[in-house]
Protein backbone atom coordinates (compact mmCIF):
# COMPACT_ATOMS: atom_id res chain seq x y z
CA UNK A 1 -13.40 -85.30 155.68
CA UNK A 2 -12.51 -87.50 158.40
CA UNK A 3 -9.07 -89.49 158.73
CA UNK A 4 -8.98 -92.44 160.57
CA UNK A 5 -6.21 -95.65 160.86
CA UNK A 6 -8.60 -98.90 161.38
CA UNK A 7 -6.62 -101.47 163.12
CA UNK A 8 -9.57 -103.74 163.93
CA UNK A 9 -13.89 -104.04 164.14
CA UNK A 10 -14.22 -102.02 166.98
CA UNK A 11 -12.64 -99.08 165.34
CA UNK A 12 -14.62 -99.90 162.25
CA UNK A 13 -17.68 -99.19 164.25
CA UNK A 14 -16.27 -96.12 165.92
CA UNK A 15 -16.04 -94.70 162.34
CA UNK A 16 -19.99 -95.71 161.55
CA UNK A 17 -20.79 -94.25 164.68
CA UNK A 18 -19.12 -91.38 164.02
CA UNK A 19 -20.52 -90.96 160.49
CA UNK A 20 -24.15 -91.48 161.65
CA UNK A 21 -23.69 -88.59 164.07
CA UNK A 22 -22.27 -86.36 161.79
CA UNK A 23 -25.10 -87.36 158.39
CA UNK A 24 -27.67 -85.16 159.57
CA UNK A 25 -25.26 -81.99 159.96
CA UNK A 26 -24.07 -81.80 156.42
CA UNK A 27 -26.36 -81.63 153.24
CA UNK A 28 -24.45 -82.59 150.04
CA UNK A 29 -25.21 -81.98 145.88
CA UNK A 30 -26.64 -84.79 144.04
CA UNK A 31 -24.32 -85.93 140.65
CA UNK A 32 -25.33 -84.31 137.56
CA UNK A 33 -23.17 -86.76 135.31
CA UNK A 34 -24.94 -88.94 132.60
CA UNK A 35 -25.15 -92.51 132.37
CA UNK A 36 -23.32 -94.77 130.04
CA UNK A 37 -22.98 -98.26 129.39
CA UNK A 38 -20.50 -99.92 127.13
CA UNK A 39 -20.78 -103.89 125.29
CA UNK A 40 -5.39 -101.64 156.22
CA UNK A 41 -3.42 -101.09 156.13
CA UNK A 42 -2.68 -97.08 156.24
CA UNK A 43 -5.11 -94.57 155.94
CA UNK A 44 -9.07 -95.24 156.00
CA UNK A 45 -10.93 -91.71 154.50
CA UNK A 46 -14.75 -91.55 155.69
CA UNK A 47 -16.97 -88.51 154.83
CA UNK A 48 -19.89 -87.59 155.05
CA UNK A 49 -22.92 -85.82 153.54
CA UNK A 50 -26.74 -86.01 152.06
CA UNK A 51 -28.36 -85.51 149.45
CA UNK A 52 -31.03 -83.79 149.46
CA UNK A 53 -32.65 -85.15 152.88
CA UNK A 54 -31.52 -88.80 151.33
CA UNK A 55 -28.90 -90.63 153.74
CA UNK A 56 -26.59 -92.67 151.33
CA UNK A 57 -23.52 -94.44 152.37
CA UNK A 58 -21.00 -96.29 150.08
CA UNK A 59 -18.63 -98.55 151.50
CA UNK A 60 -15.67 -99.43 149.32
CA UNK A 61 -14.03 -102.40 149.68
CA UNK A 62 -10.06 -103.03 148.71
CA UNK A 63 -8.15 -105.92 147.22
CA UNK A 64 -5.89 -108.63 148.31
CA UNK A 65 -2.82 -106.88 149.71
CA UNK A 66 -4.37 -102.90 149.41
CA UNK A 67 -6.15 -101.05 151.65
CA UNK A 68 -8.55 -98.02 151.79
CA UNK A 69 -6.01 -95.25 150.48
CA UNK A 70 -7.14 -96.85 147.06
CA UNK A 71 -10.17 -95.25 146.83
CA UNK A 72 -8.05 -92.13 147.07
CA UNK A 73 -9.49 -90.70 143.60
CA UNK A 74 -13.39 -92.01 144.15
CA UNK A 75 -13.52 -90.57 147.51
CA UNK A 76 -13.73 -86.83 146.97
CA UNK A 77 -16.09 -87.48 143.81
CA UNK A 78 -18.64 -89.28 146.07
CA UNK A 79 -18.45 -86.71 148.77
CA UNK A 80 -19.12 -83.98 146.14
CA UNK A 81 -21.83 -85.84 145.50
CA UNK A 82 -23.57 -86.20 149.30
CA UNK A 83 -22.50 -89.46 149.97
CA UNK A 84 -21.25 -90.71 153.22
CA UNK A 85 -18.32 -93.20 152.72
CA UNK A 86 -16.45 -95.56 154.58
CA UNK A 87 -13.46 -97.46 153.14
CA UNK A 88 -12.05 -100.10 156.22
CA UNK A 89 -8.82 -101.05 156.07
CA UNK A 90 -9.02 -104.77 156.12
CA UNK A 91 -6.83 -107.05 158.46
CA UNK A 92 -5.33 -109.57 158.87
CA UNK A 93 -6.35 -112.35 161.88
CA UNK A 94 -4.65 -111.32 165.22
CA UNK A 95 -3.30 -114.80 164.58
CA UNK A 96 -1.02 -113.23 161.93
CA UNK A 97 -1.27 -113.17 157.88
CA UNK A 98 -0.41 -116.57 157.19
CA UNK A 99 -3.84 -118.00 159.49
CA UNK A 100 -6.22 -115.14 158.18
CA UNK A 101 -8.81 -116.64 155.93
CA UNK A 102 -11.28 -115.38 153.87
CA UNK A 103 -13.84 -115.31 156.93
CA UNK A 104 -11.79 -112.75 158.37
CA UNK A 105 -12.04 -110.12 155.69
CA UNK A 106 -15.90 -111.05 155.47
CA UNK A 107 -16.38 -110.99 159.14
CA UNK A 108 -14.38 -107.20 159.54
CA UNK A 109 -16.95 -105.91 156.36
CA UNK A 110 -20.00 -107.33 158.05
CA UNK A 111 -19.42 -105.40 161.06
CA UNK A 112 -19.22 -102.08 159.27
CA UNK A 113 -22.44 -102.93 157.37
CA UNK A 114 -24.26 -104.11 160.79
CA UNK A 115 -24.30 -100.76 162.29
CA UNK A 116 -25.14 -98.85 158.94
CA UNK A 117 -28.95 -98.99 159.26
CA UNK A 118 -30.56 -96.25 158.42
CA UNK A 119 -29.54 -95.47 154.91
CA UNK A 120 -29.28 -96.57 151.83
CA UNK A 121 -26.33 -98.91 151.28
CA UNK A 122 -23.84 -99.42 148.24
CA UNK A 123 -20.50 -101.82 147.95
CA UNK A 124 -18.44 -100.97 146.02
CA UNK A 125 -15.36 -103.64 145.88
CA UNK A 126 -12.65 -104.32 143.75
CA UNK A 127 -11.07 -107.44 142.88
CA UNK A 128 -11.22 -109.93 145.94
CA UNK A 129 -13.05 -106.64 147.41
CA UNK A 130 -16.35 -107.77 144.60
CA UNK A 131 -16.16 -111.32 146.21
CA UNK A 132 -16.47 -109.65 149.55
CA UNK A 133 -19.80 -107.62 148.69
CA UNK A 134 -21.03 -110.39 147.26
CA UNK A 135 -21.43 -112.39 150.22
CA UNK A 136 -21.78 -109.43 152.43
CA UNK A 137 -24.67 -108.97 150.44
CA UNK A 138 -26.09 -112.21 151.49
CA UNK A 139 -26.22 -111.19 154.93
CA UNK A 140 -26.58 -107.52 155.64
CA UNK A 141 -28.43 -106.80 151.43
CA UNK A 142 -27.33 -103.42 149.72
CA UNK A 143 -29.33 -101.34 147.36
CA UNK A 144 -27.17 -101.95 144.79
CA UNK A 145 -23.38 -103.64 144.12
CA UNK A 146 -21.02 -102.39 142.20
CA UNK A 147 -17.84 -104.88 141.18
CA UNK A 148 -14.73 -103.59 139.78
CA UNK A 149 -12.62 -106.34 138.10
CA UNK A 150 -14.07 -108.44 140.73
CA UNK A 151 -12.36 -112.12 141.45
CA UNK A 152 -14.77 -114.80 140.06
CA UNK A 153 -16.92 -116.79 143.06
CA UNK A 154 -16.80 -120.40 142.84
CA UNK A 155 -17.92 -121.72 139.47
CA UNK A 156 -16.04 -118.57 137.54
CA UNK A 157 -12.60 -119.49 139.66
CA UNK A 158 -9.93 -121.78 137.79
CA UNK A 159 -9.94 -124.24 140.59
CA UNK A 160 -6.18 -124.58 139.77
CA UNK A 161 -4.54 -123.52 142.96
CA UNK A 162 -0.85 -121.80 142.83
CA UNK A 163 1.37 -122.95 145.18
CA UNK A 164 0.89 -119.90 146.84
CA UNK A 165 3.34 -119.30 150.30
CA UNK A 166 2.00 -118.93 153.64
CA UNK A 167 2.63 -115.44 153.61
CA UNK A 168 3.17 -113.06 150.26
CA UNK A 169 5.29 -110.55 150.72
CA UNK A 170 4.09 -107.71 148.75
CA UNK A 171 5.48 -105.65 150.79
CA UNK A 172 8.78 -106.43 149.95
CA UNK A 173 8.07 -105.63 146.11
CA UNK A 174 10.44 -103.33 144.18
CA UNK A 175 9.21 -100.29 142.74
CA UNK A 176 9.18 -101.97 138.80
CA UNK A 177 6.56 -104.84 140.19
CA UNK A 178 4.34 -102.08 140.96
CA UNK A 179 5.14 -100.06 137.55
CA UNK A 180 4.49 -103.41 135.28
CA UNK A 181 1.51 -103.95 137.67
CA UNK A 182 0.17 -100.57 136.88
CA UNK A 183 0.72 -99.81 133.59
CA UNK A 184 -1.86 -96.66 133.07
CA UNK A 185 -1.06 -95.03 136.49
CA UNK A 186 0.98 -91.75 136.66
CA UNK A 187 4.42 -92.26 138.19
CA UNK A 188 3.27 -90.64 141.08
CA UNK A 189 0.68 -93.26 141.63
CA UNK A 190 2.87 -95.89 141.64
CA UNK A 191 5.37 -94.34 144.24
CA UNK A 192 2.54 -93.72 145.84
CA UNK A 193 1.15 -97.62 146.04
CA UNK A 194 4.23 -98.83 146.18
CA UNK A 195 4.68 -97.37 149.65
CA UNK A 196 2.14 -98.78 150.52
CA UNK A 197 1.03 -102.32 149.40
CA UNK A 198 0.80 -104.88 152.51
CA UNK A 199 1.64 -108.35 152.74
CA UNK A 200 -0.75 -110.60 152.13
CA UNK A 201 -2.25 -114.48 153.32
CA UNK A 202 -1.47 -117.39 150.69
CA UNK A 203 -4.71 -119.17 152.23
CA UNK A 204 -7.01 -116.50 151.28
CA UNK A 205 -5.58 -116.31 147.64
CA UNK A 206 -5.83 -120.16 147.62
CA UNK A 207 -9.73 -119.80 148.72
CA UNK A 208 -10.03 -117.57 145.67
CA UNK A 209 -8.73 -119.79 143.04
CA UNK A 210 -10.55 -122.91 144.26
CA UNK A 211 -13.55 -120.43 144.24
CA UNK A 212 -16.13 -119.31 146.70
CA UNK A 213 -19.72 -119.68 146.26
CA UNK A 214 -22.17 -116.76 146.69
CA UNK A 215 -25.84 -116.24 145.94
CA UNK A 216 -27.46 -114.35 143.13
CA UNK A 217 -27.57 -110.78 143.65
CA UNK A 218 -31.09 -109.40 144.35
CA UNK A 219 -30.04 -105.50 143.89
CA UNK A 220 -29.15 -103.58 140.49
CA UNK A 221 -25.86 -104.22 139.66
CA UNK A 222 -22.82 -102.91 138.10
CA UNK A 223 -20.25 -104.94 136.64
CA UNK A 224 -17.08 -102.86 135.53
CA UNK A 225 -13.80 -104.98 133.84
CA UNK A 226 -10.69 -103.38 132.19
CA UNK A 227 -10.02 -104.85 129.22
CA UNK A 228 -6.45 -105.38 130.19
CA UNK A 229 -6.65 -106.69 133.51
CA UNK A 230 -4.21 -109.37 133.43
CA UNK A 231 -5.04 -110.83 137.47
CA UNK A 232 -8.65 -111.43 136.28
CA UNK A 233 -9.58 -112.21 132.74
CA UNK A 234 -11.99 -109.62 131.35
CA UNK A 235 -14.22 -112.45 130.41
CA UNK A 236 -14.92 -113.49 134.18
CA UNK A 237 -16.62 -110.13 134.33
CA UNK A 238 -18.29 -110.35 131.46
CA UNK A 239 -19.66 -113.46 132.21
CA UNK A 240 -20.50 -112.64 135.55
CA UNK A 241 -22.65 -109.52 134.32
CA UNK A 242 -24.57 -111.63 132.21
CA UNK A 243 -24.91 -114.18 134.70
CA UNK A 244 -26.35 -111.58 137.29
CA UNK A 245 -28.59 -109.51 134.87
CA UNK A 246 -25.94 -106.68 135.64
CA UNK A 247 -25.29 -103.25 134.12
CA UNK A 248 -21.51 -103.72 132.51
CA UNK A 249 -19.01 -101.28 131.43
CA UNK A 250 -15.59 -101.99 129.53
CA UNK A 251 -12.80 -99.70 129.68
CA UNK A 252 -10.31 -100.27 126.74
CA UNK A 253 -7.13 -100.34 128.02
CA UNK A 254 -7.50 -100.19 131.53
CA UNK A 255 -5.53 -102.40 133.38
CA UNK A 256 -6.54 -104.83 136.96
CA UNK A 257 -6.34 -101.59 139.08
CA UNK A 258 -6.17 -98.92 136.49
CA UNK A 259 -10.30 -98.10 137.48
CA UNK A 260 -9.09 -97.29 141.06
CA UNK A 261 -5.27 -96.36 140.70
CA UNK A 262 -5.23 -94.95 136.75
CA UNK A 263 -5.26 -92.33 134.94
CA UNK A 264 -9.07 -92.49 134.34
CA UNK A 265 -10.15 -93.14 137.65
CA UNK A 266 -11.95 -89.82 138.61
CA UNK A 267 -13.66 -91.08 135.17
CA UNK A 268 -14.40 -94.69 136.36
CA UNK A 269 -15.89 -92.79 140.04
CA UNK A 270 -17.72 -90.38 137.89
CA UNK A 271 -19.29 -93.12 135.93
CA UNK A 272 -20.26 -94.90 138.75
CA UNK A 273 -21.61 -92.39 140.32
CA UNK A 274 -24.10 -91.67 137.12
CA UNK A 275 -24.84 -95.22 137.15
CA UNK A 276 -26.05 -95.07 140.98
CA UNK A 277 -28.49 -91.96 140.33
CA UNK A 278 -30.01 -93.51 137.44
CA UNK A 279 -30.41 -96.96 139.30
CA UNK A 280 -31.24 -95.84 142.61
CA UNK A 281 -33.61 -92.95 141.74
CA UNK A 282 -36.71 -94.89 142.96
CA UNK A 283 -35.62 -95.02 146.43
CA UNK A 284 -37.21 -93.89 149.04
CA UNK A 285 -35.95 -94.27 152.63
């Protein structure tokens, strides 16, 4: 495993680079699981593997005010399983958090996908992080999306906008915000978040709730909602999987980051991983 703070795009692709160099040293085991289908800020983690002689990369892509130390319990099960895996740390605009925009997050992402060209590709994003591999998609297509209590594009948005500051200062948060916010994450967990949630732009939350529009996905995809997520109503997802043609999965109980941050989220990974085999076993590079 290689540990690596992203502060900007160039580092991003120092870390691709460095993954493609290091893909054809390591040879990884392919997931065994089975399928099933129901109704930066601190620390980016990249690894890297194969499997088989199959170059696959997943790039993981955080929510509004996270960063890539969230993907702290789907990292190691996708490395187990051959992948190579790259989780930026998204900034904000060297003009500071209150002028970063949307664009900005998108822009960053792109850049990581540009120089990932010779395998197949996955993103994997959760909440605003699904928005973002949406329209990454657009640009630089993926083999296959996977959106995890992903925020609504335009047309699935409320188009009510809070009167959202110029900056949000999650950052500032007290350690019960992050408790009620995580309701089925150990205590641990939520120390461990806590420490490390970032503030975040009031523009780009007030793009999201007037809505963004993206394109139709043209890859299988995987729609996965917590049935308690109380930032995005389970019925956006649910929607938006039937919209798409998408694979969906409920989790009773789960709450808006319970599939990355909870309890059951070396289950969520595990499931995801399944899912990929079974979708992506016609392949061929």
């Amino acid at each position: 495993m290689f540990l690596s703070n992203l502060d900007s795009g160039a580092q991003c692709l120092d870390t691709v680079e460095f993954t493609l160099k290091k893909k054809n040293q390591l040879l990884g085991t392919s997931s065994k699981a089975k399928y099933k289908q129901s109704g930066f800020r601190e620390t980016t983690m990249v690894t890297t593997g194969l499997v088989g002689q199959m170059v696959r990369t997943a790039i993981f892509i955080h929510g509004a005010g996270g960063g890539g130390w969230e993907w702290k319990a789907w990292i190691p099960e996708f490395e187990t399983a051959g992948w190579i895996c790259i989780a930026p740390d998204l900034v904000p605009s060297p003009s500071g958090i209150a002028a970063t925009r949307f664009q900005d997050y998108l822009d960053q992402l792109i850049q990581c996908r540009h120089y990932e060209t010779e395998a197949l590709i996955v993103y994997i994003g959760a909440s605003m992080g699904g928005l973002l591999a949406l329209k990454a998609h657009e640009s630089y297509p993926a083999n296959a999306l996977v959106l995890i209590n992903s925020v609504g594009p335009k047309g699935f948005a409320s188009e009510v906008v809070p009167n959202y500051p110029d900056v949000i200062e999650w950052s500032k948060g007290n350690l019960q915000e992050s408790q009620e916010a995580m309701p089925d994450s150990d205590p641990e967990t939520v120390q461990f978040a806590f420490e490390r949630w970032r503030d975040e732009s009031g523009q780009v939350l007030r793009e999201l709730h007037y809505g963004i529009p993206v394109d139709l996905p043209t890859c299988r995809t995987l729609v996965i909602v917590g049935s308690e997520d109380k930032d995005v109503p389970p019925t956006v997802g649910t929607d938006m999987a039937e919209l798409y043609g998408a694979d969906l999965i409920v989790y009773e109980g789960m709450s808006h980051v319970g599939p990355l941050l909870g309890t059951r989220a070396t289950e969520v990974a595990r499931d995801t991983l399944a899912w990929l085999e079974l979708s992506l076993q016609e392949w061929r590079p």
